[in-house]
ModelCIF file with pLDDT and N, C-alpha, C, O atoms, coordinates in Angstrom:
data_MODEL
#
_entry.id   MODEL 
#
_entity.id                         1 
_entity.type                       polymer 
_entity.pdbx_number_of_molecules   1 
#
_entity_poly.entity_id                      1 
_entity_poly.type                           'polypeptide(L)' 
_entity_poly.nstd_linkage                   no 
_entity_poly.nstd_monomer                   no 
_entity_poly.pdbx_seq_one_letter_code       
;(UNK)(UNK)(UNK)(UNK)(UNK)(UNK)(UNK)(UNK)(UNK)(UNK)(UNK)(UNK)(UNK)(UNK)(UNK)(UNK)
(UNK)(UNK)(UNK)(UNK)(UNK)(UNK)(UNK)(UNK)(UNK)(UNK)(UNK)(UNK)(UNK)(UNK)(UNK)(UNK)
(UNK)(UNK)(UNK)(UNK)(UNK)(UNK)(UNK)(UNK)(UNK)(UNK)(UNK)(UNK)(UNK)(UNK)(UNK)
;
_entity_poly.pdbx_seq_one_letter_code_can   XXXXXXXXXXXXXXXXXXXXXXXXXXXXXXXXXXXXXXXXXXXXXXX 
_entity_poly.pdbx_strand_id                 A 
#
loop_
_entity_poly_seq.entity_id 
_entity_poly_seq.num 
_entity_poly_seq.mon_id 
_entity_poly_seq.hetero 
1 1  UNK n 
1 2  UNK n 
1 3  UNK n 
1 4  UNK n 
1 5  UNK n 
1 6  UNK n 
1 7  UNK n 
1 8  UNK n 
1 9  UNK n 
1 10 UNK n 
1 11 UNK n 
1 12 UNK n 
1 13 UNK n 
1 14 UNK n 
1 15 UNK n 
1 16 UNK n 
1 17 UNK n 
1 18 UNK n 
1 19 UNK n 
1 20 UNK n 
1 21 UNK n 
1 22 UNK n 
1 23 UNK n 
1 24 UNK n 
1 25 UNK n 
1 26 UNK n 
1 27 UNK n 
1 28 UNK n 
1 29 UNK n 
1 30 UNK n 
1 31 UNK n 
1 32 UNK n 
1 33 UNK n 
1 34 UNK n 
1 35 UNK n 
1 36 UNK n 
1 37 UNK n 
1 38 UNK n 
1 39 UNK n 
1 40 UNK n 
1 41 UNK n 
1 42 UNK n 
1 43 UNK n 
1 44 UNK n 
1 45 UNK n 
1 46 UNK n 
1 47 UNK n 
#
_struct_asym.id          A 
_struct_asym.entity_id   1 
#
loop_
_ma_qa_metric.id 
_ma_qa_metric.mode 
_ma_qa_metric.name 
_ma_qa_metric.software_group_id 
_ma_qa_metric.type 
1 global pLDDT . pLDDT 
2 local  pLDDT . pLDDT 
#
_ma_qa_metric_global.metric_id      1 
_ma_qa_metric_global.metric_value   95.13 
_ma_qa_metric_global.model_id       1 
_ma_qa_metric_global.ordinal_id     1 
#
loop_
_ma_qa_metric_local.label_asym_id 
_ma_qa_metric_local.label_comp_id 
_ma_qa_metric_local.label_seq_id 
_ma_qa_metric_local.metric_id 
_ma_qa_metric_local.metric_value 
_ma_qa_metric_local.model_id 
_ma_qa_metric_local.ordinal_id 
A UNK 1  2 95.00 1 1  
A UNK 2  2 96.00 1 2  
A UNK 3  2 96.00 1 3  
A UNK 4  2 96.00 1 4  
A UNK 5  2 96.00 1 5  
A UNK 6  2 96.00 1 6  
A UNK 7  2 96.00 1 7  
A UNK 8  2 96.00 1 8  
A UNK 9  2 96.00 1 9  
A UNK 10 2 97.00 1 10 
A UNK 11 2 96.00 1 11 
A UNK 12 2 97.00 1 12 
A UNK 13 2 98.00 1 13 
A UNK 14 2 97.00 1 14 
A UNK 15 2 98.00 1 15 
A UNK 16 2 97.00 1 16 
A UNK 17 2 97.00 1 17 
A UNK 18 2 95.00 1 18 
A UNK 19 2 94.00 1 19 
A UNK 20 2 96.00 1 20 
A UNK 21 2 97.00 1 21 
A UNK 22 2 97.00 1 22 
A UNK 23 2 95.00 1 23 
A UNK 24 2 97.00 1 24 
A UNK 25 2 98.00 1 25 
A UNK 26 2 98.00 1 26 
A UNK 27 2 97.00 1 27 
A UNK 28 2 98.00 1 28 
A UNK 29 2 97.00 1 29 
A UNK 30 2 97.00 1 30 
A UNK 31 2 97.00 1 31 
A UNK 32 2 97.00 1 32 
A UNK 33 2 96.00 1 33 
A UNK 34 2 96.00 1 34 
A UNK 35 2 95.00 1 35 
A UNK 36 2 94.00 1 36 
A UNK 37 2 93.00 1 37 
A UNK 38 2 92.00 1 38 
A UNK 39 2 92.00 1 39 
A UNK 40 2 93.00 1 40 
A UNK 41 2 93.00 1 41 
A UNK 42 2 91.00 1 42 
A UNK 43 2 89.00 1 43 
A UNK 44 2 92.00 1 44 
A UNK 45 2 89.00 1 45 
A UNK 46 2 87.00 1 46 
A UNK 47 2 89.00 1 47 
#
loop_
_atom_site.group_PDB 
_atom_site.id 
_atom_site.type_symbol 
_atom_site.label_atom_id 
_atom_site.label_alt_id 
_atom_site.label_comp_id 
_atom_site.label_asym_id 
_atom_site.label_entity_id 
_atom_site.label_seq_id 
_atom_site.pdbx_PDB_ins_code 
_atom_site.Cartn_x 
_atom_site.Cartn_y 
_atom_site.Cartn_z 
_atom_site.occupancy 
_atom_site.B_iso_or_equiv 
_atom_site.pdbx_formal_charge 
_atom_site.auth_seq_id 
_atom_site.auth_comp_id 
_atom_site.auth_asym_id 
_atom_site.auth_atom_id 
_atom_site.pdbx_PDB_model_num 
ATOM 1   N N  . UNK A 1 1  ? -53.670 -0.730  -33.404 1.00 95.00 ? 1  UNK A N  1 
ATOM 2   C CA . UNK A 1 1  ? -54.566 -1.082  -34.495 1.00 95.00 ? 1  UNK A CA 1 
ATOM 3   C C  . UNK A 1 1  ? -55.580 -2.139  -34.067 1.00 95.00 ? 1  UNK A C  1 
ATOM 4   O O  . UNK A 1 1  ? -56.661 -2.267  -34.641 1.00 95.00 ? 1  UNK A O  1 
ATOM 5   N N  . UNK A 1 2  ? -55.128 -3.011  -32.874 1.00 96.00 ? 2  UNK A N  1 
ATOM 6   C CA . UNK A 1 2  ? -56.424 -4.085  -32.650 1.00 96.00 ? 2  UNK A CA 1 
ATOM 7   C C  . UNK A 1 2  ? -57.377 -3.228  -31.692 1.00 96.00 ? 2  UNK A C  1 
ATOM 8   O O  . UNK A 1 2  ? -58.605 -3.257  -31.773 1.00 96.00 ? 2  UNK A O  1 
ATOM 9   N N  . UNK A 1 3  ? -56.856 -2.676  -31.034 1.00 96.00 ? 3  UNK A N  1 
ATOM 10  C CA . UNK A 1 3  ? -57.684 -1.566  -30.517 1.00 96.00 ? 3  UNK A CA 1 
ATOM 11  C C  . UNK A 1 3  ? -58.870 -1.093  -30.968 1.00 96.00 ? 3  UNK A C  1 
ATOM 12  O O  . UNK A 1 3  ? -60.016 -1.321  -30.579 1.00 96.00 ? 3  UNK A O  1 
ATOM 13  N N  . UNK A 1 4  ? -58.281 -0.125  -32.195 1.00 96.00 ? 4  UNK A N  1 
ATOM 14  C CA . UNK A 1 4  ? -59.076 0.628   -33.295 1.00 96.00 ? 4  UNK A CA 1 
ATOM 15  C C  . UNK A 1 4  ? -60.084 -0.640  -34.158 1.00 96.00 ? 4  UNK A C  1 
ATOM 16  O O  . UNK A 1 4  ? -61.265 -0.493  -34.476 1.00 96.00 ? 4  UNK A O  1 
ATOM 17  N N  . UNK A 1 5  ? -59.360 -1.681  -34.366 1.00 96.00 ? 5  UNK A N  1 
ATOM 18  C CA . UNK A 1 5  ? -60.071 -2.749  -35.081 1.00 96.00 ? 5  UNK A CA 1 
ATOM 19  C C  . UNK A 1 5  ? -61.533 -3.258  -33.887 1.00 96.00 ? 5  UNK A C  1 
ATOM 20  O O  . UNK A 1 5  ? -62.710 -3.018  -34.157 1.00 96.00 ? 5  UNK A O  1 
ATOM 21  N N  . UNK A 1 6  ? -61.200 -3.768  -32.971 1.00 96.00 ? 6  UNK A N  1 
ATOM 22  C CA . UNK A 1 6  ? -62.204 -4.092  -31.797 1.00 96.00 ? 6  UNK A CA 1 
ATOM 23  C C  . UNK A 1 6  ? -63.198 -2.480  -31.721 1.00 96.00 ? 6  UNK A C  1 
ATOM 24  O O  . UNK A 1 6  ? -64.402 -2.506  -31.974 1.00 96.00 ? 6  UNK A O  1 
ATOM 25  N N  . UNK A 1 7  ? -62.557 -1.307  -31.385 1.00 96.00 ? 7  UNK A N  1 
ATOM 26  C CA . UNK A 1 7  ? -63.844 -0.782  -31.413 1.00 96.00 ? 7  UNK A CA 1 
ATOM 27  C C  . UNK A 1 7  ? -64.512 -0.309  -32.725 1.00 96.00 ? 7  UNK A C  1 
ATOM 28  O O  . UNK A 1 7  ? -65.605 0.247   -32.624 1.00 96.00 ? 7  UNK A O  1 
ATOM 29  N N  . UNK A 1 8  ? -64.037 -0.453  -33.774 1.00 96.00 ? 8  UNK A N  1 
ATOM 30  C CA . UNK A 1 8  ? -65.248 -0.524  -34.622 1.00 96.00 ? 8  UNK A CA 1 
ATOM 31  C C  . UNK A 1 8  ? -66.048 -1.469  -34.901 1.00 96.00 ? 8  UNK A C  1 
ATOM 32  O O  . UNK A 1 8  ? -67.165 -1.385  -35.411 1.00 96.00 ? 8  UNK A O  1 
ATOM 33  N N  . UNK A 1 9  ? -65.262 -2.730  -34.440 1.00 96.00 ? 9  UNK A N  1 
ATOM 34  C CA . UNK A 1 9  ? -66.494 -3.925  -34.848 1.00 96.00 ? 9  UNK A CA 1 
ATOM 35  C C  . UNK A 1 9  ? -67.435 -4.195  -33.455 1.00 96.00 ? 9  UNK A C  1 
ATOM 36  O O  . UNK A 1 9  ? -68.514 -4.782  -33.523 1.00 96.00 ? 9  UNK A O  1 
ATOM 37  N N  . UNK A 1 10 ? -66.989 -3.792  -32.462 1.00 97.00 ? 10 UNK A N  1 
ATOM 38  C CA . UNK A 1 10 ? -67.988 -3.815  -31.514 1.00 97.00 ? 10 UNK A CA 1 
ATOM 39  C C  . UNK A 1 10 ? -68.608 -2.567  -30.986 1.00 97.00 ? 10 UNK A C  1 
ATOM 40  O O  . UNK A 1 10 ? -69.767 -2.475  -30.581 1.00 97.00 ? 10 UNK A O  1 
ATOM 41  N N  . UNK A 1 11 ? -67.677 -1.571  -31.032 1.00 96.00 ? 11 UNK A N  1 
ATOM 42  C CA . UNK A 1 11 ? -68.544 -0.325  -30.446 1.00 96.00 ? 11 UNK A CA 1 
ATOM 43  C C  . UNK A 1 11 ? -68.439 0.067   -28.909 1.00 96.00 ? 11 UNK A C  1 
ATOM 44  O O  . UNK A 1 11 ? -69.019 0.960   -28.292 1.00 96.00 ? 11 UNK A O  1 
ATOM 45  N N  . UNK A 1 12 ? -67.032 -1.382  -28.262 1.00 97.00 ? 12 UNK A N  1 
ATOM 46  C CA . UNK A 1 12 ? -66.752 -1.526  -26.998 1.00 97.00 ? 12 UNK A CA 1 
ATOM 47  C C  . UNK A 1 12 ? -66.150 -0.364  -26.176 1.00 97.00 ? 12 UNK A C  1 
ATOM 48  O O  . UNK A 1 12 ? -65.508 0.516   -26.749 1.00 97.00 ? 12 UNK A O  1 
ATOM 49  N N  . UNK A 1 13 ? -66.338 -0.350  -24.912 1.00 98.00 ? 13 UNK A N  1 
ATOM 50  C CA . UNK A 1 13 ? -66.519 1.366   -24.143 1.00 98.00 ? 13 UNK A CA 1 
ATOM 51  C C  . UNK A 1 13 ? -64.914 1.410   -23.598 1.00 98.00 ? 13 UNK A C  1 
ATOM 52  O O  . UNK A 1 13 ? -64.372 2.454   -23.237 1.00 98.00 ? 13 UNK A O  1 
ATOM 53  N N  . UNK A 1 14 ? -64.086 -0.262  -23.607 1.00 97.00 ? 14 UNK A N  1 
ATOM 54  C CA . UNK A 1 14 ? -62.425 -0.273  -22.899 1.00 97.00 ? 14 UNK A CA 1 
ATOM 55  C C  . UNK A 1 14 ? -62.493 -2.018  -23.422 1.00 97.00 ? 14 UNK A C  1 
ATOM 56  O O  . UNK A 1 14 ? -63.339 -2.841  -23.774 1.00 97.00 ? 14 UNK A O  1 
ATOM 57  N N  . UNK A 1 15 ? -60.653 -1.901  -23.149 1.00 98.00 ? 15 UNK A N  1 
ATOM 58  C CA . UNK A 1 15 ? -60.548 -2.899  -23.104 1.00 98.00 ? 15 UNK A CA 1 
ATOM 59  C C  . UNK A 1 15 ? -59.449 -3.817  -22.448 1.00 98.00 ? 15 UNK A C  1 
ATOM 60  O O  . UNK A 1 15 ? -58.416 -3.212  -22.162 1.00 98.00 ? 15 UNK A O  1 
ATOM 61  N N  . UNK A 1 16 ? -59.477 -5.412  -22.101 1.00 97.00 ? 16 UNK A N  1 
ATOM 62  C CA . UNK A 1 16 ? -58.453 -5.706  -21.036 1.00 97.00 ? 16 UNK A CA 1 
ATOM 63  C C  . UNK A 1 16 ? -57.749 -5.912  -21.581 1.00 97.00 ? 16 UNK A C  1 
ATOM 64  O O  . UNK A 1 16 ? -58.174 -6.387  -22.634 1.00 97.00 ? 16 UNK A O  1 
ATOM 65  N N  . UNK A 1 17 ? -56.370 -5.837  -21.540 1.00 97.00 ? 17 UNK A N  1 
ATOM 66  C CA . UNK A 1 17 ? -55.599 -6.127  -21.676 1.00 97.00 ? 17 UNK A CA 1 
ATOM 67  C C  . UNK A 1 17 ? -54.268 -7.553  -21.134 1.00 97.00 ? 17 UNK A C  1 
ATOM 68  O O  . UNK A 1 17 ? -53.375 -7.254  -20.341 1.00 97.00 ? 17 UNK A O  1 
ATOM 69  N N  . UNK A 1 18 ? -54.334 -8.406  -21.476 1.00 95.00 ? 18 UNK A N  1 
ATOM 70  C CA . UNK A 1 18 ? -54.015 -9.444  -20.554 1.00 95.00 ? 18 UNK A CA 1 
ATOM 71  C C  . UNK A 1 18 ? -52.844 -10.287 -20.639 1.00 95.00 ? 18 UNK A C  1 
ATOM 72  O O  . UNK A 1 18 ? -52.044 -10.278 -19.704 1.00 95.00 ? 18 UNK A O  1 
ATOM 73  N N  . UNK A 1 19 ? -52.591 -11.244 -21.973 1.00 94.00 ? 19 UNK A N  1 
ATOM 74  C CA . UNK A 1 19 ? -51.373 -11.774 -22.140 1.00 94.00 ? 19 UNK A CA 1 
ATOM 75  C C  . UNK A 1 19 ? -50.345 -11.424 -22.636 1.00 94.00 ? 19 UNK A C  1 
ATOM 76  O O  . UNK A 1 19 ? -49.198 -11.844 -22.483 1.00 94.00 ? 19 UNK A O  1 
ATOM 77  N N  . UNK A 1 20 ? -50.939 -10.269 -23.533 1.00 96.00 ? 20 UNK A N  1 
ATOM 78  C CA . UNK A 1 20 ? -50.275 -9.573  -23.895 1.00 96.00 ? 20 UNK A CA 1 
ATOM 79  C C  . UNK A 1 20 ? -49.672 -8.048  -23.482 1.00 96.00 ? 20 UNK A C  1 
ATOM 80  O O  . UNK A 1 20 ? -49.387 -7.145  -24.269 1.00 96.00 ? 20 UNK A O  1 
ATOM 81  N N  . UNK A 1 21 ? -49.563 -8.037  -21.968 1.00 97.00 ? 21 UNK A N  1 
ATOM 82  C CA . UNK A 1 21 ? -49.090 -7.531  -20.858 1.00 97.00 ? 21 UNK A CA 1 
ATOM 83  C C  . UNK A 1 21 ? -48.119 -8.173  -20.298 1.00 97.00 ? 21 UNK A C  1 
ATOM 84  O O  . UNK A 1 21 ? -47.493 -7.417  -19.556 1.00 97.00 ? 21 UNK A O  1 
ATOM 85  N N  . UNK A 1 22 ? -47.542 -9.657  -20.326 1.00 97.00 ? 22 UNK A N  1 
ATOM 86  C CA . UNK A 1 22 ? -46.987 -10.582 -19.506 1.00 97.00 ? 22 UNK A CA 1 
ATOM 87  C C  . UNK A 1 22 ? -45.998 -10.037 -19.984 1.00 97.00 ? 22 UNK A C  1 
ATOM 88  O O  . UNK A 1 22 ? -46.218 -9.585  -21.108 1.00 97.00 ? 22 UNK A O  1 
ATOM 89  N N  . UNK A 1 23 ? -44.593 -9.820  -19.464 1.00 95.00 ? 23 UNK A N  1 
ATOM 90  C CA . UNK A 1 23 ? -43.406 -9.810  -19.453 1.00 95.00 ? 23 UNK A CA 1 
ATOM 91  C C  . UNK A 1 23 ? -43.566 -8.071  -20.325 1.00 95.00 ? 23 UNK A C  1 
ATOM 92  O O  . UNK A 1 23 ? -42.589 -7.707  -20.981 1.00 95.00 ? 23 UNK A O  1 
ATOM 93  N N  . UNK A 1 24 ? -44.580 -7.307  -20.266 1.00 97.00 ? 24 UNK A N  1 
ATOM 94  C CA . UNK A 1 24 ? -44.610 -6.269  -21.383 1.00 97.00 ? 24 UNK A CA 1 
ATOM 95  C C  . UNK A 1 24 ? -45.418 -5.297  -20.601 1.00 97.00 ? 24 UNK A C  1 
ATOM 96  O O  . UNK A 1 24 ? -46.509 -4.947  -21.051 1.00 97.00 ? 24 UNK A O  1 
ATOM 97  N N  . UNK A 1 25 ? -44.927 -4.768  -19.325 1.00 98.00 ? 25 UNK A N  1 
ATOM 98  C CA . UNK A 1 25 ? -46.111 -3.808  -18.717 1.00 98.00 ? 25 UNK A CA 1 
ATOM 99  C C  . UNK A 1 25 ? -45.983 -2.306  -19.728 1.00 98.00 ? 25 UNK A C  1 
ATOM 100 O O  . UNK A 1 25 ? -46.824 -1.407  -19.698 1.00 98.00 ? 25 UNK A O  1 
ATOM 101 N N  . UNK A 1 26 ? -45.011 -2.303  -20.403 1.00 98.00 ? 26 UNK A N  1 
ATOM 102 C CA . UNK A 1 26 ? -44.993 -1.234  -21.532 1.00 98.00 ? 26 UNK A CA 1 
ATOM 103 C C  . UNK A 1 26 ? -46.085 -1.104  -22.113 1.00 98.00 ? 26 UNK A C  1 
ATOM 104 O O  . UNK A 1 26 ? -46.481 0.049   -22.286 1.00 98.00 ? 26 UNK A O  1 
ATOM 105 N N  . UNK A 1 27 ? -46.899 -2.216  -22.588 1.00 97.00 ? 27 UNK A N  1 
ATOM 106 C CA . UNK A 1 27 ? -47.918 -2.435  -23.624 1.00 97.00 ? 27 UNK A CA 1 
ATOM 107 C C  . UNK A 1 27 ? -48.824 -0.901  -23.022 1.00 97.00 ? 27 UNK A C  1 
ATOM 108 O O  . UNK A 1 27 ? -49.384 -0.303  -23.941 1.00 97.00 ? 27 UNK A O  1 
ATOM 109 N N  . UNK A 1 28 ? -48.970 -0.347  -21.792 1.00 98.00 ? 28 UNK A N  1 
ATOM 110 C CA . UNK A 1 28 ? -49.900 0.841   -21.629 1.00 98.00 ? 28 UNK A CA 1 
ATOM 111 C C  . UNK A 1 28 ? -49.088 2.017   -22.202 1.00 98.00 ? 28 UNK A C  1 
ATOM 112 O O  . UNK A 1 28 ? -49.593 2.868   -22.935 1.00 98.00 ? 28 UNK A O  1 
ATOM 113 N N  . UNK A 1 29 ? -48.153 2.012   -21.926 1.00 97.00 ? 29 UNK A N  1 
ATOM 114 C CA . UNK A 1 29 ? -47.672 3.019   -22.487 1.00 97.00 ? 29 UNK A CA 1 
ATOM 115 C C  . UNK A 1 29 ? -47.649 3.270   -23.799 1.00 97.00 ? 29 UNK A C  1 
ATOM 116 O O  . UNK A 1 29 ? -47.862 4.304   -24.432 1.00 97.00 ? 29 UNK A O  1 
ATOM 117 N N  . UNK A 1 30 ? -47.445 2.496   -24.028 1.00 97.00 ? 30 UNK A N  1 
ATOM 118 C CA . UNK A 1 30 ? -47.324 1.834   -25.882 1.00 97.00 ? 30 UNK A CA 1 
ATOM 119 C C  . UNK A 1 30 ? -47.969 2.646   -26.498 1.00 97.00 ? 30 UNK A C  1 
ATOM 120 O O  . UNK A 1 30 ? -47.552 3.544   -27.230 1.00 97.00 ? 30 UNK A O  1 
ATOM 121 N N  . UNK A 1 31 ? -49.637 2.213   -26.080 1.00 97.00 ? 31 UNK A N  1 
ATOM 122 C CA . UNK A 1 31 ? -50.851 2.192   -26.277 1.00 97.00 ? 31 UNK A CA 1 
ATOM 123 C C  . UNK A 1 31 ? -51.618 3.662   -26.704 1.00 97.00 ? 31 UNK A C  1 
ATOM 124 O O  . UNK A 1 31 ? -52.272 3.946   -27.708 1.00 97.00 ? 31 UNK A O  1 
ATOM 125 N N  . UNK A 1 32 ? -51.216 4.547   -25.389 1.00 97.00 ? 32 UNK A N  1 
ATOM 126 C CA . UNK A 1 32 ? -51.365 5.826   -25.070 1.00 97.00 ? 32 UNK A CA 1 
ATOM 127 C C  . UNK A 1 32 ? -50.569 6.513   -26.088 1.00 97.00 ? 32 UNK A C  1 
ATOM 128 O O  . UNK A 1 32 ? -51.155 7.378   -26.738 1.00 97.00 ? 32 UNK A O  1 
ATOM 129 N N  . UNK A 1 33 ? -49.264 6.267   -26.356 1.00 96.00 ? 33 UNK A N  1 
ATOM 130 C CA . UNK A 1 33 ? -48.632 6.968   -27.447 1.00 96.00 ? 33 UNK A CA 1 
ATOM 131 C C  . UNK A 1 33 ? -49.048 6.666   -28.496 1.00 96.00 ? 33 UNK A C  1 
ATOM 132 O O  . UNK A 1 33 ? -49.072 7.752   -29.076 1.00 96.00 ? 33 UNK A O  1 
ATOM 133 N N  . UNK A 1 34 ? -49.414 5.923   -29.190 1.00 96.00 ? 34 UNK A N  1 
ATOM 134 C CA . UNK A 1 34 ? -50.260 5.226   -30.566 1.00 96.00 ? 34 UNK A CA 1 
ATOM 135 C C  . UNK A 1 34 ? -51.528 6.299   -30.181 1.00 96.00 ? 34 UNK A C  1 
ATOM 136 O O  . UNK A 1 34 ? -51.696 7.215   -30.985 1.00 96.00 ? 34 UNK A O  1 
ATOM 137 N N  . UNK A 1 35 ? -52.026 6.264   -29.527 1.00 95.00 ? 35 UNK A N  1 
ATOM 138 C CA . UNK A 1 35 ? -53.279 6.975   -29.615 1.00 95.00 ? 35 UNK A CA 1 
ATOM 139 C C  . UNK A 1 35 ? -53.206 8.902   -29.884 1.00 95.00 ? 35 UNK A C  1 
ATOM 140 O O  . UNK A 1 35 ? -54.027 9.679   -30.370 1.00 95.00 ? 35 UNK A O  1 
ATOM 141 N N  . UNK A 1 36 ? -51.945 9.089   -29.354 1.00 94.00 ? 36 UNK A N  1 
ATOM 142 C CA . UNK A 1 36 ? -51.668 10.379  -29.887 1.00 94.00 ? 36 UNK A CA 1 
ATOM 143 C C  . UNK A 1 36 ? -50.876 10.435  -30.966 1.00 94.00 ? 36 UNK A C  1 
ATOM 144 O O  . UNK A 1 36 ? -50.803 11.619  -31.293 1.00 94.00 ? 36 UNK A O  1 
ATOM 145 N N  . UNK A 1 37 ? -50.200 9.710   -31.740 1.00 93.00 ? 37 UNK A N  1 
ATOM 146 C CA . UNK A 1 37 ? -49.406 9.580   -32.466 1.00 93.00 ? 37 UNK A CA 1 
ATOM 147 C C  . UNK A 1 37 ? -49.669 8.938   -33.854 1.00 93.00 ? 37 UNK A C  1 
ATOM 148 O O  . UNK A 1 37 ? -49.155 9.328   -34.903 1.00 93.00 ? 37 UNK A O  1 
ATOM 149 N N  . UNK A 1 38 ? -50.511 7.932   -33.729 1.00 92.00 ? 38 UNK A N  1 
ATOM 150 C CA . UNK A 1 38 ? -51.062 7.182   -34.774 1.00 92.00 ? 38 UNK A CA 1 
ATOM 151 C C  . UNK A 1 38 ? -49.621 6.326   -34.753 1.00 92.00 ? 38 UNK A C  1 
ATOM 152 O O  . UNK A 1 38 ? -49.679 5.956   -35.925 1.00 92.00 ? 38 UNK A O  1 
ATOM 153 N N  . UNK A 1 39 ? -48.507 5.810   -34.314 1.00 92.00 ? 39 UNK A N  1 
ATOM 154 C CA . UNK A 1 39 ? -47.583 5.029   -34.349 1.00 92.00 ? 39 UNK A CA 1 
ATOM 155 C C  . UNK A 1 39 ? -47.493 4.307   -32.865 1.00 92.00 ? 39 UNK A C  1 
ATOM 156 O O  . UNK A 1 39 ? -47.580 4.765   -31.725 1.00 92.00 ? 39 UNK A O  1 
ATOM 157 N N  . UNK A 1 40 ? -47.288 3.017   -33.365 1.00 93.00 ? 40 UNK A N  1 
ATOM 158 C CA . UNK A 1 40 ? -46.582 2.094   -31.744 1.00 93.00 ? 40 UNK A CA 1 
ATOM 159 C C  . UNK A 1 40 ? -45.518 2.569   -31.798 1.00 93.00 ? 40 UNK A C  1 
ATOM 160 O O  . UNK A 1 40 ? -44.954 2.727   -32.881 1.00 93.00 ? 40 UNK A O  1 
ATOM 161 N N  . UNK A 1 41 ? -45.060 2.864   -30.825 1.00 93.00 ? 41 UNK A N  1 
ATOM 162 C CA . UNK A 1 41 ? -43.528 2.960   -29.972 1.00 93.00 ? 41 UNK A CA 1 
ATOM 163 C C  . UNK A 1 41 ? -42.639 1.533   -30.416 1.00 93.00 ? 41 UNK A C  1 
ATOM 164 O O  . UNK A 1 41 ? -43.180 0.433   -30.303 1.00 93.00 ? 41 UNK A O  1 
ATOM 165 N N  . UNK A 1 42 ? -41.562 1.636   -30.808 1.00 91.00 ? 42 UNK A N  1 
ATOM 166 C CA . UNK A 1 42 ? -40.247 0.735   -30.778 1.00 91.00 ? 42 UNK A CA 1 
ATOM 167 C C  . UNK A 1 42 ? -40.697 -0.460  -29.371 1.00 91.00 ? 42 UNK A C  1 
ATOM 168 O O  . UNK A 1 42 ? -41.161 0.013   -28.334 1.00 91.00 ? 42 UNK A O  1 
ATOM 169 N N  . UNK A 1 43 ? -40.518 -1.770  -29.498 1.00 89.00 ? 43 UNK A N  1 
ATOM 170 C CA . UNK A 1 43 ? -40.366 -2.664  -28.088 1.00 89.00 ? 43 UNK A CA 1 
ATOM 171 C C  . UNK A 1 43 ? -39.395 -1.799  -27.497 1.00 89.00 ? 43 UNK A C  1 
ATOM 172 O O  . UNK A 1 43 ? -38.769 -0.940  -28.117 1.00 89.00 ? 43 UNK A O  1 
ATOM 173 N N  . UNK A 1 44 ? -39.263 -2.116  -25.967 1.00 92.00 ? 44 UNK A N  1 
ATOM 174 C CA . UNK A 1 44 ? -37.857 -1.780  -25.448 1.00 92.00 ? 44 UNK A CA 1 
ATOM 175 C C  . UNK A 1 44 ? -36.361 -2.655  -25.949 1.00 92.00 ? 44 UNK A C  1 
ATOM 176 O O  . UNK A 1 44 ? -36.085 -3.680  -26.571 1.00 92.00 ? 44 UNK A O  1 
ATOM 177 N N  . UNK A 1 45 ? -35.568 -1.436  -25.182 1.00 89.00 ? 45 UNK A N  1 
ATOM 178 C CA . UNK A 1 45 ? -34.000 -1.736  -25.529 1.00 89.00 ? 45 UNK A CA 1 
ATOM 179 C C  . UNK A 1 45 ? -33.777 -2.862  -24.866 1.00 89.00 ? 45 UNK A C  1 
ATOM 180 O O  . UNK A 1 45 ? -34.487 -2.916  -23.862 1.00 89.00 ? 45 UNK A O  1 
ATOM 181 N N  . UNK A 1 46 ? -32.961 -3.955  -25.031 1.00 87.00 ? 46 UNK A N  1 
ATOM 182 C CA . UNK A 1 46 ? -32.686 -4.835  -24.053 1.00 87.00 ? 46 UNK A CA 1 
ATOM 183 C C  . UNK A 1 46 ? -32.024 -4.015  -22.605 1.00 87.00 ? 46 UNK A C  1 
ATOM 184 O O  . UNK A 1 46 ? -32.174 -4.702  -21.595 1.00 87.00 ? 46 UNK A O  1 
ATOM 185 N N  . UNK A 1 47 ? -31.367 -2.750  -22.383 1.00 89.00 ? 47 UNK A N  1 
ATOM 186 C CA . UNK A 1 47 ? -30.993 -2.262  -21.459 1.00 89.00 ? 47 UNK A CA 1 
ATOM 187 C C  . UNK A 1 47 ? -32.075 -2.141  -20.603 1.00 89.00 ? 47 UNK A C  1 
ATOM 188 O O  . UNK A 1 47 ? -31.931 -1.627  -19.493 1.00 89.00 ? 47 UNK A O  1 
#
């Protein structure tokens, strides 16, 4: 949704992704499924 929120208010072509990557390299994956899905994925399992 900040995604979707950033490109409508800017019209921006990508975007970085940065602290909110730290300890979370999931966040791409995440991301990609939200975009086909219209839902974020669950955080991971602690396993």
């Amino acid at each position: 949704e900040d995604l979707k929120k950033m490109q409508e208010e800017t019209g921006c072509d990508g975007y970085l992704i940065g602290r909110a990557a730290r300890g979370n390299p999931w966040i791409f994956e995440q991301l990609l499924s939200w975009d086909k899905t219209g839902q974020m994925p669950p955080k991971p399992s602690g396993k």
